[in-house]
Protein backbone atom coordinates (compact mmCIF):
# COMPACT_ATOMS: atom_id res chain seq x y z
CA UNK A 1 -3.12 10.83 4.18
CA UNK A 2 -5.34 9.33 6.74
CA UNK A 3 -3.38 6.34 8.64
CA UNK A 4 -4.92 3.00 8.90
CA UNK A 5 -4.93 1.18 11.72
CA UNK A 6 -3.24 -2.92 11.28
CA UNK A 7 -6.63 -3.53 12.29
CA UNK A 8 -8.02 -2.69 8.60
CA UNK A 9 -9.73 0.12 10.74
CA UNK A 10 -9.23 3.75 10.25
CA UNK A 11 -8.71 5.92 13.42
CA UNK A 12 -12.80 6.44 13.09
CA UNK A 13 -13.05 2.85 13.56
CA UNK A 14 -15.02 2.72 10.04
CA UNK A 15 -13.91 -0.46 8.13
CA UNK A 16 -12.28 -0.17 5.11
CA UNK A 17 -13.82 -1.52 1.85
CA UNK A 18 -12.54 -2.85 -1.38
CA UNK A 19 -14.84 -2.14 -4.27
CA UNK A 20 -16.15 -4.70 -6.61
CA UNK A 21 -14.76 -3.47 -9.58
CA UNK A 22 -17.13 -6.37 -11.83
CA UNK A 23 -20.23 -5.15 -10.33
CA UNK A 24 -22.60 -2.26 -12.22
CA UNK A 25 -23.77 -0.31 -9.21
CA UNK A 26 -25.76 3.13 -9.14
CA UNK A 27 -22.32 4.75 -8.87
CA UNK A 28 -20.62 3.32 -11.83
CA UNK A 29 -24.29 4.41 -13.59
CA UNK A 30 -24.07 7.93 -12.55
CA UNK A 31 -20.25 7.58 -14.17
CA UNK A 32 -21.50 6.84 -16.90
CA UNK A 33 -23.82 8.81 -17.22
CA UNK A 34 -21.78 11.97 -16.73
CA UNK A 35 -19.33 10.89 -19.16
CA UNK A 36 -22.30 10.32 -21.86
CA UNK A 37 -22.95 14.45 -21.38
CA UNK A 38 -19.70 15.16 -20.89
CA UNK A 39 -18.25 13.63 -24.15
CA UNK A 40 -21.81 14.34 -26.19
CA UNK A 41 -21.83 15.97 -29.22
CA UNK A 42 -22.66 20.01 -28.67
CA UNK A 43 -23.76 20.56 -31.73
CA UNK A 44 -26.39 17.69 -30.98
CA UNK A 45 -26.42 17.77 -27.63
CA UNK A 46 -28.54 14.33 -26.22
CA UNK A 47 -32.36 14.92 -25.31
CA UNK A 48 -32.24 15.51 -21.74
CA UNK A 49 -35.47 13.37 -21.68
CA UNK A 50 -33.38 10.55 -22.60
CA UNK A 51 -31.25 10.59 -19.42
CA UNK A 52 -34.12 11.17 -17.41
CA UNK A 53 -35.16 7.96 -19.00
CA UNK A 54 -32.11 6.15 -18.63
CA UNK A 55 -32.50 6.98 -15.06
CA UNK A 56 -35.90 6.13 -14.33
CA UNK A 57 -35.15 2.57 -16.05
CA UNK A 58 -31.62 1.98 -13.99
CA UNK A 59 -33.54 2.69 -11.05
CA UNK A 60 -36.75 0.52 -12.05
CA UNK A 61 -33.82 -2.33 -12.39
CA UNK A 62 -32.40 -1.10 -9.37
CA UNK A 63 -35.66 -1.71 -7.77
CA UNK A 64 -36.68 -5.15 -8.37
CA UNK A 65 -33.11 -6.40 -8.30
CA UNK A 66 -33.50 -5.27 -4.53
CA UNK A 67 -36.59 -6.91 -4.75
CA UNK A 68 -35.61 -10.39 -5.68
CA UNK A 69 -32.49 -10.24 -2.97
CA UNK A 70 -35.63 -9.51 -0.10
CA UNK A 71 -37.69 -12.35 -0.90
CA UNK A 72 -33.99 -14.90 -1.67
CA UNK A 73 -33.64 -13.87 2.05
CA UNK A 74 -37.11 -14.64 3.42
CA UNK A 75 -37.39 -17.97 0.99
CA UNK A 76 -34.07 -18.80 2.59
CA UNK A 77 -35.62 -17.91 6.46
CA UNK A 78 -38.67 -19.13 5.84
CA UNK A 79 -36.73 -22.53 4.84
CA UNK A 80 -34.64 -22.53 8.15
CA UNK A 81 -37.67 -21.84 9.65
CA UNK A 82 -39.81 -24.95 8.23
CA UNK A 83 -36.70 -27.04 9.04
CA UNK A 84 -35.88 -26.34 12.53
CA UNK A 85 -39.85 -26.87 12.89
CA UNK A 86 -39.43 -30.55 11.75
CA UNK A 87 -37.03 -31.64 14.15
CA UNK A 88 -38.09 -34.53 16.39
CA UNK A 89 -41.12 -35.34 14.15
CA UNK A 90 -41.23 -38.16 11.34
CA UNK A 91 -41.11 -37.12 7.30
CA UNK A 92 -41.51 -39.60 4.89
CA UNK A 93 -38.71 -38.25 2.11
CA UNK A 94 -37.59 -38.82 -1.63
CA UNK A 95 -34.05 -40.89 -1.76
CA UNK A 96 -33.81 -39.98 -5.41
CA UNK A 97 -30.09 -38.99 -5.43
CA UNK A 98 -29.74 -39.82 -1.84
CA UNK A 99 -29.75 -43.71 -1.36
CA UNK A 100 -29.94 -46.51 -3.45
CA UNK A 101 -32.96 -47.10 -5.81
CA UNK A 102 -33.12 -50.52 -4.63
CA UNK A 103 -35.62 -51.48 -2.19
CA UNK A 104 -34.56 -51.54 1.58
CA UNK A 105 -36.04 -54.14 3.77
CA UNK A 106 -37.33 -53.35 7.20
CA UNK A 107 -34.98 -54.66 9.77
CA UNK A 108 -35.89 -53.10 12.91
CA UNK A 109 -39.26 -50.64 13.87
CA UNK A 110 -38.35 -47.82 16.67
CA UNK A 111 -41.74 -47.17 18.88
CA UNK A 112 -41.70 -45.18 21.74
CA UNK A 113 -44.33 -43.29 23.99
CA UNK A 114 -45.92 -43.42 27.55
CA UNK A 115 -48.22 -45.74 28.92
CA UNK A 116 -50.78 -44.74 31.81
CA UNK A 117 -49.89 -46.32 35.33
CA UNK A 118 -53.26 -46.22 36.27
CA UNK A 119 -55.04 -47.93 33.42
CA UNK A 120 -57.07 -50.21 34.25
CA UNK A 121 -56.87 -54.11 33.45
CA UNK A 122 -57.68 -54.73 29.77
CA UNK A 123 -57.31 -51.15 28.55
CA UNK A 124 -55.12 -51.22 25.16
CA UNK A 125 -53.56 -48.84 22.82
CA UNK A 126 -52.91 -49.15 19.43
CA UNK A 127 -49.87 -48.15 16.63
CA UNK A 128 -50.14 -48.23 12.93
CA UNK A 129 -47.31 -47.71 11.27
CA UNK A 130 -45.87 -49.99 7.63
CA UNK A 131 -42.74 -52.42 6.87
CA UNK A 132 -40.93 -52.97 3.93
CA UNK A 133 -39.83 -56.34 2.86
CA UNK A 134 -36.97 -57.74 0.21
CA UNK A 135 -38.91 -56.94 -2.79
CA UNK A 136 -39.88 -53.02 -1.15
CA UNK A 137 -44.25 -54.57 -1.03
CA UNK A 138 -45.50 -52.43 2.01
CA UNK A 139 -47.02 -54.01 4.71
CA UNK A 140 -48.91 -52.72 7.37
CA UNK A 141 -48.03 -53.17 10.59
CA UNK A 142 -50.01 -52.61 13.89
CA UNK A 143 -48.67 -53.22 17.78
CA UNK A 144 -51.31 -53.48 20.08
CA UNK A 145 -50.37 -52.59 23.86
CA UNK A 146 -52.53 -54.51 26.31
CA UNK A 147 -52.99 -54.14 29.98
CA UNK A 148 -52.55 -57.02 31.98
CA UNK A 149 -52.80 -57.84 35.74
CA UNK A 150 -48.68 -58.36 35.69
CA UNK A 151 -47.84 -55.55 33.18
CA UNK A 152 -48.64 -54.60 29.89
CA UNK A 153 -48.14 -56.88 26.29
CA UNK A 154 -47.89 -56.29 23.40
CA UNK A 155 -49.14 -58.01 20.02
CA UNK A 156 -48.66 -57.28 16.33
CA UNK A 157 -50.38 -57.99 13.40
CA UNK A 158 -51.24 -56.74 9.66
CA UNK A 159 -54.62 -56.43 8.69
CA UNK A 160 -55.91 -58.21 11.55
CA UNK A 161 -53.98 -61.23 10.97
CA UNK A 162 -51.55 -61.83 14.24
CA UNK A 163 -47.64 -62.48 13.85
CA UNK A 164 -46.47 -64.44 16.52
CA UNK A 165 -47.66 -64.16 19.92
CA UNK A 166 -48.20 -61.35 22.07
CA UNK A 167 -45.11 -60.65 23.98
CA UNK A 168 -45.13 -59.35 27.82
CA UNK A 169 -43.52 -55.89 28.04
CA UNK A 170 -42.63 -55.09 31.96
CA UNK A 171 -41.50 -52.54 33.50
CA UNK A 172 -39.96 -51.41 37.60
CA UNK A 173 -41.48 -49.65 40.24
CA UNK A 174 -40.37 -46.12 38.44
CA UNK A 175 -41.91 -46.83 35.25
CA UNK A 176 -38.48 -48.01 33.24
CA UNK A 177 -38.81 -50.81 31.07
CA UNK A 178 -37.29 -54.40 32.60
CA UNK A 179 -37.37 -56.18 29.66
CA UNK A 180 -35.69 -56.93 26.12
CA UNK A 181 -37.00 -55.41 23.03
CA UNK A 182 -38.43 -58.42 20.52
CA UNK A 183 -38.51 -59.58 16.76
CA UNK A 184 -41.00 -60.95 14.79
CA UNK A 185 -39.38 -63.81 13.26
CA UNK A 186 -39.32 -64.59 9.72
CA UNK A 187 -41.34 -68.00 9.99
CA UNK A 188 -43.91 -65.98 11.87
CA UNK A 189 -43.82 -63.13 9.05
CA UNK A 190 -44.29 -65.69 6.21
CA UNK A 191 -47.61 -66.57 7.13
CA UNK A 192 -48.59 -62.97 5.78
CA UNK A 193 -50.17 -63.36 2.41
CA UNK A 194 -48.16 -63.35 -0.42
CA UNK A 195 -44.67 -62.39 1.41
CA UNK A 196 -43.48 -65.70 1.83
CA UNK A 197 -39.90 -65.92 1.36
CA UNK A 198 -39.59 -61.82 1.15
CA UNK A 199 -38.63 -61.17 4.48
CA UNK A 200 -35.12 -60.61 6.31
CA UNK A 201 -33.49 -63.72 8.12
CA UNK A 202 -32.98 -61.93 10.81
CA UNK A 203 -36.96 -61.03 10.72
CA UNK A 204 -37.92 -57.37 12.25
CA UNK A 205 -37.05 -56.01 15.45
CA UNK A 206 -39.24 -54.03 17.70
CA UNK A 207 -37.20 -51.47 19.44
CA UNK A 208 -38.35 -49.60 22.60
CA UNK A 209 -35.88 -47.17 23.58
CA UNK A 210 -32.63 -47.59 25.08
CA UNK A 211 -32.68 -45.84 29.21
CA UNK A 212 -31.24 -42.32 28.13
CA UNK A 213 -33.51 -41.96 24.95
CA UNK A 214 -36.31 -39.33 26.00
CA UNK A 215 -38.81 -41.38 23.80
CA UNK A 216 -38.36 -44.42 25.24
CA UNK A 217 -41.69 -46.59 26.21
CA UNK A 218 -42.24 -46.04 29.68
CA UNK A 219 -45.18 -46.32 32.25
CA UNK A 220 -46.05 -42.92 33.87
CA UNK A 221 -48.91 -40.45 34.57
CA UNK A 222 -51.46 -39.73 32.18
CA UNK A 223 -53.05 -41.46 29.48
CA UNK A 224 -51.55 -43.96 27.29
CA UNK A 225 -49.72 -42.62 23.91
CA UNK A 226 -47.92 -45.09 21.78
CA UNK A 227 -46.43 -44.32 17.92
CA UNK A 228 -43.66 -45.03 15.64
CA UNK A 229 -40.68 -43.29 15.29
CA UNK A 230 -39.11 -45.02 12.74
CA UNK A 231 -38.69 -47.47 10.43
CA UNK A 232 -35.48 -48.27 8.51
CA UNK A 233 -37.25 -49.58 4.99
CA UNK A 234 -37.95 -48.40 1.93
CA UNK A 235 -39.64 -49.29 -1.22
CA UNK A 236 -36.46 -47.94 -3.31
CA UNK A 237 -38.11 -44.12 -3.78
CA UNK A 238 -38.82 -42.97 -0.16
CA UNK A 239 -38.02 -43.77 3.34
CA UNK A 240 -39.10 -42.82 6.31
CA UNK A 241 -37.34 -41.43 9.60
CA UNK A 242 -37.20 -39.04 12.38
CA UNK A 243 -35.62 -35.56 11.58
CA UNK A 244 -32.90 -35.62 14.42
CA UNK A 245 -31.34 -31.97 13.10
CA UNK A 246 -30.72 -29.40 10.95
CA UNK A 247 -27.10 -28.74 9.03
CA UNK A 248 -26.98 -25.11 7.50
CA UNK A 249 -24.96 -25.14 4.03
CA UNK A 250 -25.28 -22.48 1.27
CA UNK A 251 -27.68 -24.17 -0.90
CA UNK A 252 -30.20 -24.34 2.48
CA UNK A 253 -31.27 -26.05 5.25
CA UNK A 254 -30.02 -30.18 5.19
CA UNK A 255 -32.26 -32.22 7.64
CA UNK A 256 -30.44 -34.69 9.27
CA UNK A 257 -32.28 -38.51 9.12
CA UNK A 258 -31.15 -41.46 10.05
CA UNK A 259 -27.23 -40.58 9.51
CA UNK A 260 -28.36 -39.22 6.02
CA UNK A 261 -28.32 -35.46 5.11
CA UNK A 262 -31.76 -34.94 3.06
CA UNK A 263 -32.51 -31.57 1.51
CA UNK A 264 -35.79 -29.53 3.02
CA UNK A 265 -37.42 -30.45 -0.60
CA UNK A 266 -37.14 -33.83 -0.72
CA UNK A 267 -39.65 -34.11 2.13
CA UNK A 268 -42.79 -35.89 0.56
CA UNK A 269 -45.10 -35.94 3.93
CA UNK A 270 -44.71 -34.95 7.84
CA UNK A 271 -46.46 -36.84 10.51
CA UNK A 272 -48.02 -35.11 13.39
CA UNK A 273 -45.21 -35.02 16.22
CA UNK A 274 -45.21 -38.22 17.54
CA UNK A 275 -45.57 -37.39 21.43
């Protein structure tokens, strides 16, 4: 008798394997098989073109169950492989079965991007992006970046109506923002047709980036490129968020958003990555 190692290796370092005694393999076929001519009837022996078709059939079966295994492993690649492609851009995803149905008011917008040291006085750029109030209406929502001789501002409105006034946006002598992030109050939000009343107390708060955040707004070379990484509201169906990372779990790929786990299908639309 051949010694095995405490290893579970024998001395020919091959791995030893228990047998699935539940599973139908080709082996237990051919068993079978040999015991069907073994134990047949000689005085009516079985046509031989019926084992020949036995065979042909196990290994059709044989075939496309290898078949179906293949493309379970490239759906399940090709799904780690959309996922991981996602990260750092924003989705807009289902929260059927994820968050509440209700709606989610927007509380605070996250923008971040570079704007051009060199522009000249007067040159602007411009974010769309949409908020969510108590009752889950969308609103849209642009921030317009200005130029000025001191700095930059910047001034939001929906649909060309302002809210609030523009607020000045400076930054040091290496391009890091100096000053506070802002809110557009509720008072100021009310004036927006047909939301009066809908809005948080604590209004919406424009945030820029915190000093170690990579997308933070910041003045720098090149040209000017402002967008919206996320927004924390909802309607009570979707929301929207940047994809952060990726947590592997049997059932697939889990993209991570905004402290929720979201699975790769709920994903209703990606943006173009944001910078």
């Amino acid at each position: 008798m051949t010694a095995v190692s405490p290893t579970g290796f024998s001395p020919l370092n091959q791995p030893t394997v228990t047998p699935d005694n539940n599973q139908l393999n080709q082996d237990t076929f051919l068993k079978l098989l040999v015991a069907q001519m073994k134990y047949q009837d000689p005085l009516a022996p079985t046509d031989s073109t019926q084992f020949l078709t036995q065979t042909a059939q196990f290994t059709q079966v044989s075939t496309l169950q290898q078949i179906m295994k293949d493309q379970q492993s490239m759906g399940h690649t090709n799904e780690l492989l959309a996922a991981s492609g996602m990260v750092g851009q924003g989705v807009t995803y289902s929260t059927i079965g994820i968050a509440s149905p209700s709606a989610i008011a927007t509380t605070a917008v996250t923008v971040g991007g570079n704007l051009a040291k060199d522009a000249p006085v007067g040159a602007h750029t411009e974010v769309k992006s949409q908020v969510y109030n108590n009752v889950g209406k969308k609103i849209p929502l642009d921030l317009q970046f200005t130029r000025t001789e001191n700095g930059w501002t910047v001034q939001a409105s929906s649909k060309g109506q302002l809210i609030g006034p523009a607020r000045n946006v400076t930054f040091d002598a290496t391009g890091q923002r100096t000053s506070t992030d802002f809110t557009l109050d509720r008072g100021d939000l009310d004036d927006l047709d047909g939301t009066t009343g809908t809005w948080p107390a604590a209004g919406v708060t424009v945030q820029m980036g915190s000093p170690n955040d990579p997308n933070r707004i910041e003045v720098g070379a090149g040209t000017s490129k402002i967008a919206v990484l996320e927004q924390n509201g909802g309607d009570g169906s979707s929301l929207a968020g940047v994809v952060t990372g990726i947590r592997i779990t049997a059932d697939g790929p889990l993209l991570q958003i905004g402290g929720r786990d979201v699975p790769l299908a709920s994903v209703m639309e990606v943006q173009a990555p944001a910078l």
